[in-house]
N, C-alpha and C. Protein backbone atom coordinates (compact mmCIF):
# COMPACT_ATOMS: atom_id res chain seq x y z
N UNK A 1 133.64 -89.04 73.15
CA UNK A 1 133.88 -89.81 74.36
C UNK A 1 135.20 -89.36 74.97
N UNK A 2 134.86 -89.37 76.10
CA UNK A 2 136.38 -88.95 76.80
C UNK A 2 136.48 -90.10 78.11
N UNK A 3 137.94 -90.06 78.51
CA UNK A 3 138.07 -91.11 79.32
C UNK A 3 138.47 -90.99 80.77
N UNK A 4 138.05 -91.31 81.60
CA UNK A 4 138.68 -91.19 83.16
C UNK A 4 138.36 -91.86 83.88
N UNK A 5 139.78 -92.62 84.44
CA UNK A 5 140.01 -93.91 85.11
C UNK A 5 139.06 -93.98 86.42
N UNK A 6 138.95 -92.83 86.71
CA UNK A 6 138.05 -92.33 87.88
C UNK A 6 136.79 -92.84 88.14
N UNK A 7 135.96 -92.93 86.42
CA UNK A 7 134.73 -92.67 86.27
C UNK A 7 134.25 -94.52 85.18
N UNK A 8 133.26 -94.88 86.00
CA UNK A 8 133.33 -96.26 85.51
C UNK A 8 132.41 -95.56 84.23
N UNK A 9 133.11 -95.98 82.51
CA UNK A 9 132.62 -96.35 81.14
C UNK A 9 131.33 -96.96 81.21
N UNK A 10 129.68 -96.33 80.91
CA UNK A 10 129.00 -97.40 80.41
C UNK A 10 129.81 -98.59 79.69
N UNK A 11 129.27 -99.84 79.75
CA UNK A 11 130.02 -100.63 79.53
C UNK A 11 129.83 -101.49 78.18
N UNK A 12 128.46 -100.93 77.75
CA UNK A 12 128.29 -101.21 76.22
C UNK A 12 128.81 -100.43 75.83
N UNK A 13 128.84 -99.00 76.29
CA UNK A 13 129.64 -97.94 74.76
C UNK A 13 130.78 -98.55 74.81
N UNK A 14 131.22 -98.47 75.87
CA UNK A 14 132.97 -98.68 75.97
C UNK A 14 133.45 -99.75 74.78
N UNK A 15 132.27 -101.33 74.81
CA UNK A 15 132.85 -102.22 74.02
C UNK A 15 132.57 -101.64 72.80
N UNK A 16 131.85 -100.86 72.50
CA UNK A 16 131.52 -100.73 71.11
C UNK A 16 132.30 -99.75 70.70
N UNK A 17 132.87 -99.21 71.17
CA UNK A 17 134.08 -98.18 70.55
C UNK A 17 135.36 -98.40 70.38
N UNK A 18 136.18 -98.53 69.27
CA UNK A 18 137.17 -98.89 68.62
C UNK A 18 138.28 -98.79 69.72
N UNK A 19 139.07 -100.15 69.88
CA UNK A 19 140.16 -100.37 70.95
C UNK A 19 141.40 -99.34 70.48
N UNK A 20 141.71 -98.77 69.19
CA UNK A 20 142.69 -98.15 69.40
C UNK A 20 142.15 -96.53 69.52
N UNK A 21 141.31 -96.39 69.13
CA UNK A 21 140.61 -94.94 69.98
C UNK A 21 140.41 -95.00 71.21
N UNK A 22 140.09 -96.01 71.94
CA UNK A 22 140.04 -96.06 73.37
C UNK A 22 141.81 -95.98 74.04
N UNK A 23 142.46 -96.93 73.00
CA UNK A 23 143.73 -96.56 73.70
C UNK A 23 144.44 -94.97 73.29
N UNK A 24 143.93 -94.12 72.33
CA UNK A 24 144.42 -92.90 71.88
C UNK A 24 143.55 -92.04 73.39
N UNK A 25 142.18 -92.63 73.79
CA UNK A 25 141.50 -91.67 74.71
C UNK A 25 142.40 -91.80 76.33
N UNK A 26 142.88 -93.00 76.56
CA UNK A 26 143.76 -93.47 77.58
C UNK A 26 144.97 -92.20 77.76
N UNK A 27 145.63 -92.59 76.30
CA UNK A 27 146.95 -91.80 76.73
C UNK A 27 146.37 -90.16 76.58
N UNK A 28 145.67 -89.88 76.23
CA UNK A 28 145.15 -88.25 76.62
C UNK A 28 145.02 -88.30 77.72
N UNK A 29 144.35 -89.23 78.42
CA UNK A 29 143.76 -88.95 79.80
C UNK A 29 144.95 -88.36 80.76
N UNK A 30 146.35 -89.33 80.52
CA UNK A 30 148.12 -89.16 80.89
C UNK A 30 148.15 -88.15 80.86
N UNK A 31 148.05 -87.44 79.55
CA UNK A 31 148.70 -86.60 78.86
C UNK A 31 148.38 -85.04 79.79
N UNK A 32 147.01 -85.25 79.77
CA UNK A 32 146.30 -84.26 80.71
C UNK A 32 146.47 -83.96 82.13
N UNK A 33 146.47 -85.33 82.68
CA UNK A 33 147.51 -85.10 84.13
C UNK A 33 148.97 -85.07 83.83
N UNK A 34 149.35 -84.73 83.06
CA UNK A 34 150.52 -84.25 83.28
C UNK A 34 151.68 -85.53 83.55
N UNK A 35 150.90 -86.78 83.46
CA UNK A 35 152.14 -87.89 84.27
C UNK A 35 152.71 -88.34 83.40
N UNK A 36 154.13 -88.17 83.85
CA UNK A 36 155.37 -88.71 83.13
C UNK A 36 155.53 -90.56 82.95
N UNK A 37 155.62 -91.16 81.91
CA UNK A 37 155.58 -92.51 81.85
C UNK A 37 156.31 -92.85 80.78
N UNK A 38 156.79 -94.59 81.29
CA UNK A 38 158.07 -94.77 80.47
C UNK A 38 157.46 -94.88 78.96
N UNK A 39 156.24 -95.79 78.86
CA UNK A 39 155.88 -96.10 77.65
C UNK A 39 154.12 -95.66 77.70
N UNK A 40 153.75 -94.25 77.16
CA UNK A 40 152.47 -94.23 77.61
C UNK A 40 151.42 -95.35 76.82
N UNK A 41 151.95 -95.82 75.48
CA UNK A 41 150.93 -96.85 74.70
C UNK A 41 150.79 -97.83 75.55
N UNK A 42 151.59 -98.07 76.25
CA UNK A 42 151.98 -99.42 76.79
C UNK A 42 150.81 -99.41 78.01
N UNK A 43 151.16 -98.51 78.36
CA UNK A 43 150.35 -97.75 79.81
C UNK A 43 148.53 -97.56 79.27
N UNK A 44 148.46 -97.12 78.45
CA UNK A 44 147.31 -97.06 77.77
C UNK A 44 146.48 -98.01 77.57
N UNK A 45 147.51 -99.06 77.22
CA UNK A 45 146.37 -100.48 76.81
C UNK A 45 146.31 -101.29 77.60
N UNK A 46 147.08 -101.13 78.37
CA UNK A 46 146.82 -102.21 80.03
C UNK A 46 145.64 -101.45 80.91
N UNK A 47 145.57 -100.27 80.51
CA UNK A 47 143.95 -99.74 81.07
C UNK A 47 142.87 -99.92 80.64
N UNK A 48 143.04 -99.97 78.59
CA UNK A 48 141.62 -100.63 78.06
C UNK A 48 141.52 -102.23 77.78
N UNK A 49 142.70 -102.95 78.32
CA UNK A 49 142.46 -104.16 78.77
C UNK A 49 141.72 -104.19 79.80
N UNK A 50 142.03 -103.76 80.95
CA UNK A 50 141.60 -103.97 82.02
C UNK A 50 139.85 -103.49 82.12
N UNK A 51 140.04 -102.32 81.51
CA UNK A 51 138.26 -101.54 80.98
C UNK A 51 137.55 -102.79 80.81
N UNK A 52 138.24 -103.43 79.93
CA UNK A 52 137.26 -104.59 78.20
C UNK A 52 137.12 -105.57 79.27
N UNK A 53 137.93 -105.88 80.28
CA UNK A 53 137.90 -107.21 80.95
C UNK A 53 136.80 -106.80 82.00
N UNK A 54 136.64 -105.55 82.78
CA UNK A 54 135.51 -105.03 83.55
C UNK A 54 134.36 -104.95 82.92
N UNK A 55 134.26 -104.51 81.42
CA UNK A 55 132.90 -104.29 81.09
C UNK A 55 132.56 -105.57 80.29
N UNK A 56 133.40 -106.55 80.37
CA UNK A 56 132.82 -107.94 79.58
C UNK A 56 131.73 -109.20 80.49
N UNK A 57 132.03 -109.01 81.49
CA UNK A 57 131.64 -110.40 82.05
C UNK A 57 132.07 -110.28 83.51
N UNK A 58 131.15 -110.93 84.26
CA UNK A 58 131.44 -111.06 85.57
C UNK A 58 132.12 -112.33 86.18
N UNK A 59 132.76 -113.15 85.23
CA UNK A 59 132.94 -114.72 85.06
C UNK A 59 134.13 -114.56 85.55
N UNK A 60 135.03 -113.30 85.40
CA UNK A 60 136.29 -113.62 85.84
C UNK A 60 136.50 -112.48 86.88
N UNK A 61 137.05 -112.52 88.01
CA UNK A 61 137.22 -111.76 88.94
C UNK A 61 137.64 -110.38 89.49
N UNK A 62 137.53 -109.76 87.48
CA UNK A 62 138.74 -108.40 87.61
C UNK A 62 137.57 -107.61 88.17
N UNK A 63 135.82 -107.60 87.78
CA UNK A 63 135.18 -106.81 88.97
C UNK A 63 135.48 -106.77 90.23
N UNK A 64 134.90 -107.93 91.15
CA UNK A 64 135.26 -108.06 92.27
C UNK A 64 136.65 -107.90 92.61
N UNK A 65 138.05 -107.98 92.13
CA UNK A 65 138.92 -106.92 92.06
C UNK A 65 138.95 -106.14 92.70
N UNK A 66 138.65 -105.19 91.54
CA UNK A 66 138.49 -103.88 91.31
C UNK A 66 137.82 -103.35 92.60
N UNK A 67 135.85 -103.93 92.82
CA UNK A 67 135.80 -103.78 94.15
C UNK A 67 136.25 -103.61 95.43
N UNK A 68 136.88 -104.92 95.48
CA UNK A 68 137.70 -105.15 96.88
C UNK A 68 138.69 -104.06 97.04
N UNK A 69 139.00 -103.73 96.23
CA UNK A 69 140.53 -102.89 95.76
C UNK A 69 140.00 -101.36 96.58
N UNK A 70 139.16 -100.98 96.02
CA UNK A 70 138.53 -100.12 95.92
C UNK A 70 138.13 -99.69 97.83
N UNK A 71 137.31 -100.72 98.56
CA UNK A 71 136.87 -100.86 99.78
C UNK A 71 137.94 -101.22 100.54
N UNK A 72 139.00 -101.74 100.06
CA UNK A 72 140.67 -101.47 100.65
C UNK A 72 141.23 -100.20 100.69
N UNK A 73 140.75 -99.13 100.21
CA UNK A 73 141.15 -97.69 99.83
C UNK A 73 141.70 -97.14 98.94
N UNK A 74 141.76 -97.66 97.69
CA UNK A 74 142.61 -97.68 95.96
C UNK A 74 141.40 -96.74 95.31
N UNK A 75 141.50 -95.62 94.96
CA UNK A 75 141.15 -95.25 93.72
C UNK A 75 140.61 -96.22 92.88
N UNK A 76 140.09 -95.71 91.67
CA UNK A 76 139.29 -97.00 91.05
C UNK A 76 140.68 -96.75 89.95
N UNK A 77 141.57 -95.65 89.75
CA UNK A 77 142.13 -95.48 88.83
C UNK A 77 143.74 -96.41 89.25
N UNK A 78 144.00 -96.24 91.00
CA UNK A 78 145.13 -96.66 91.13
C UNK A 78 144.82 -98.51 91.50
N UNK A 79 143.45 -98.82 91.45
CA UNK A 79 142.56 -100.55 91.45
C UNK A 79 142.88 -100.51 89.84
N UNK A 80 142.96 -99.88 89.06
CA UNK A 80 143.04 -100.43 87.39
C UNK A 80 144.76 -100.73 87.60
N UNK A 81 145.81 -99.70 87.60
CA UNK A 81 146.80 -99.91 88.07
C UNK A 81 146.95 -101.35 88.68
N UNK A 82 147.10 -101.24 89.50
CA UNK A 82 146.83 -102.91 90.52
C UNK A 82 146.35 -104.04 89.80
N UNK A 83 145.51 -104.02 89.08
CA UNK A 83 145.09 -105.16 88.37
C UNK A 83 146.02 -105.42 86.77
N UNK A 84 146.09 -104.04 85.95
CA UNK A 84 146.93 -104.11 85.22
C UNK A 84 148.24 -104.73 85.50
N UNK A 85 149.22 -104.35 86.99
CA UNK A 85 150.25 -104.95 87.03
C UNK A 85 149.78 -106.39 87.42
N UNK A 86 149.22 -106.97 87.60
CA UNK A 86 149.07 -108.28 87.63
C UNK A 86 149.01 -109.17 86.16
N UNK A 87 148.18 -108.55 85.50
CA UNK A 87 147.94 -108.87 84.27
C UNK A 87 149.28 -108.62 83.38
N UNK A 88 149.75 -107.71 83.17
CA UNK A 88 151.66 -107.71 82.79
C UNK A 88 152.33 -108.88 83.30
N UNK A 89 152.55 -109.03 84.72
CA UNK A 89 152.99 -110.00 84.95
C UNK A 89 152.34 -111.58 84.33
N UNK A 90 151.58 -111.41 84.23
CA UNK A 90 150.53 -112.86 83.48
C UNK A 90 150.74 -113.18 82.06
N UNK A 91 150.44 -111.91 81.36
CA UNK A 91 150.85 -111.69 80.01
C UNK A 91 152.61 -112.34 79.92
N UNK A 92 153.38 -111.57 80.78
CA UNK A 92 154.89 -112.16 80.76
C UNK A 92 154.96 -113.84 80.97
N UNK A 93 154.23 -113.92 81.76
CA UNK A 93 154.55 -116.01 82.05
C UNK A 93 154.18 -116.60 80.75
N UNK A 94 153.01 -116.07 80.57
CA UNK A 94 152.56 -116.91 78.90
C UNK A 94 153.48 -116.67 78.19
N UNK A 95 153.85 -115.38 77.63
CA UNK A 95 154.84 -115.21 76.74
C UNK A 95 156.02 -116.09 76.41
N UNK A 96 156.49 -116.47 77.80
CA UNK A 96 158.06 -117.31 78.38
C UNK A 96 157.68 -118.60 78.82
N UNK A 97 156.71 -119.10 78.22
CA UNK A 97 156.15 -120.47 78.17
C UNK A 97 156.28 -120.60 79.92
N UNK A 98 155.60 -120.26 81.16
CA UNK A 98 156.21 -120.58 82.25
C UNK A 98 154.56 -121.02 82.69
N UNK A 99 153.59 -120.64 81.88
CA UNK A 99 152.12 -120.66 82.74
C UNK A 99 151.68 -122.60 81.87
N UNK A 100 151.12 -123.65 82.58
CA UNK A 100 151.29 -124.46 82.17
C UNK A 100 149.75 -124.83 82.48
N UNK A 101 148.87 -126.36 81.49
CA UNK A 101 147.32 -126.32 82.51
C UNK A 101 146.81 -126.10 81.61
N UNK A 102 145.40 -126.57 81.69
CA UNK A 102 144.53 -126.89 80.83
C UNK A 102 143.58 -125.13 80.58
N UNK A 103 143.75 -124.36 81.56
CA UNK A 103 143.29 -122.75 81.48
C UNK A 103 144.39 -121.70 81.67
N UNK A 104 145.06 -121.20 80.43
CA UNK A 104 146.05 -120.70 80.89
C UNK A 104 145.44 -119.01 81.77
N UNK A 105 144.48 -118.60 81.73
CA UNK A 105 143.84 -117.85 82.95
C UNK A 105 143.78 -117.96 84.22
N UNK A 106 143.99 -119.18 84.48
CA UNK A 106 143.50 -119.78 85.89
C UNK A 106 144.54 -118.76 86.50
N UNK A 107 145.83 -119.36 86.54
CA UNK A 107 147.08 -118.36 87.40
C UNK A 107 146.03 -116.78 87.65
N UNK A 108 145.95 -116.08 86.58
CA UNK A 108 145.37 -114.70 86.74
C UNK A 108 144.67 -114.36 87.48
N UNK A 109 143.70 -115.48 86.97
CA UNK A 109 141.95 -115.44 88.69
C UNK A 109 142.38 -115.51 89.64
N UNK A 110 143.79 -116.54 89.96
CA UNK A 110 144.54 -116.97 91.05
C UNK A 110 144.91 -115.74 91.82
N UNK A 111 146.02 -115.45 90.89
CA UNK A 111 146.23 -113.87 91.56
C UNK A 111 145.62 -113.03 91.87
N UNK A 112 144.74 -112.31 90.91
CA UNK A 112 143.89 -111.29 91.20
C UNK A 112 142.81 -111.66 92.57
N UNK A 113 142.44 -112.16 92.89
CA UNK A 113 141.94 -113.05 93.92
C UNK A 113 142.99 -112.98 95.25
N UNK A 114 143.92 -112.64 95.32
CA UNK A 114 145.06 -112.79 96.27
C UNK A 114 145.84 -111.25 96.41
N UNK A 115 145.85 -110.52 95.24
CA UNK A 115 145.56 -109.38 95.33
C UNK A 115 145.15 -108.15 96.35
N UNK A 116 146.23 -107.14 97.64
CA UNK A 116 144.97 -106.49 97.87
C UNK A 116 145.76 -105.14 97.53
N UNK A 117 145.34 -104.59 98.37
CA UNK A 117 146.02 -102.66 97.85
C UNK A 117 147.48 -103.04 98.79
N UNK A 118 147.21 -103.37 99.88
CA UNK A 118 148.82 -103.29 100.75
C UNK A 118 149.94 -104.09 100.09
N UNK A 119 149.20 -105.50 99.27
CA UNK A 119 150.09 -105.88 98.61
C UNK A 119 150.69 -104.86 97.52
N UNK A 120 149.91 -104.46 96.67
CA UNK A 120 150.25 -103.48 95.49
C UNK A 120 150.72 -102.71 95.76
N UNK A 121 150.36 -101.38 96.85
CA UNK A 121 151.24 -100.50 97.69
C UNK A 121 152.94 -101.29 97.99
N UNK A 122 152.75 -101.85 98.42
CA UNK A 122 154.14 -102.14 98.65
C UNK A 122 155.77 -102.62 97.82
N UNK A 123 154.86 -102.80 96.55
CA UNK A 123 155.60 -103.29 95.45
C UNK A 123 155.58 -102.03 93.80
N UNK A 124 154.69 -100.88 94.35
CA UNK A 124 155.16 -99.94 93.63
C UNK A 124 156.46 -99.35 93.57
N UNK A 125 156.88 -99.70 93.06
CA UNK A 125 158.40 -98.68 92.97
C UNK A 125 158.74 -96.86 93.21
């Protein structure tokens, strides 16, 4: 199996193949373009998060996302990007006790939902 952000994963293999081989196939994918990154593991698994969360269920909004993202003019690779930094930021509130509520997801759907490329464009560094 090889990986590219480009190219949507059947989405049964994807789950059925071991998350830290998927994150070893991630950072090859880096490795191969050549892109320089601060932490590529780090970088790696916010993509097969984002994969596992696309090929799990349509219940939560990272498809339609991804879609919208996509028909906004995002790459499907720089729409994983985009959704990943949302999800970092989400991951961080839980962490720092700041996300509060009976679904601590909700915020996420919230965002991602509010989400578009001009926003994300504009807050890349």
């Amino acid at each position: 199996m090889e990986y590219d952000p480009l190219k949507l994963p059947d989405p049964e293999a994807w789950l059925a193949f071991d998350e830290g081989k998927l994150i070893e196939l991630a950072m090859d994918y880096h490795r191969r373009m050549d892109e320089v990154l601060p932490n590529t593991r780090v970088h790696a698994t916010i993509h097969v998060i984002v994969e596992n969360q696309l090929a799990m269920t349509e219940e939560i909004p990272v498809q339609q996302t991804l879609n919208r993202l996509m028909g906004e003019g995002l790459d499907r690779h720089d729409a994983i990007h985009a959704i990943g930094s949302v999800l970092m930021l989400h991951l961080h509130d839980m962490m720092t006790g700041k996300i509060k509520g009976p679904d601590p997801n909700e915020p996420y759907h919230d965002e991602l939902k509010r989400l578009t490329a001009e926003k994300w464009l504009r807050s890349d560094p």
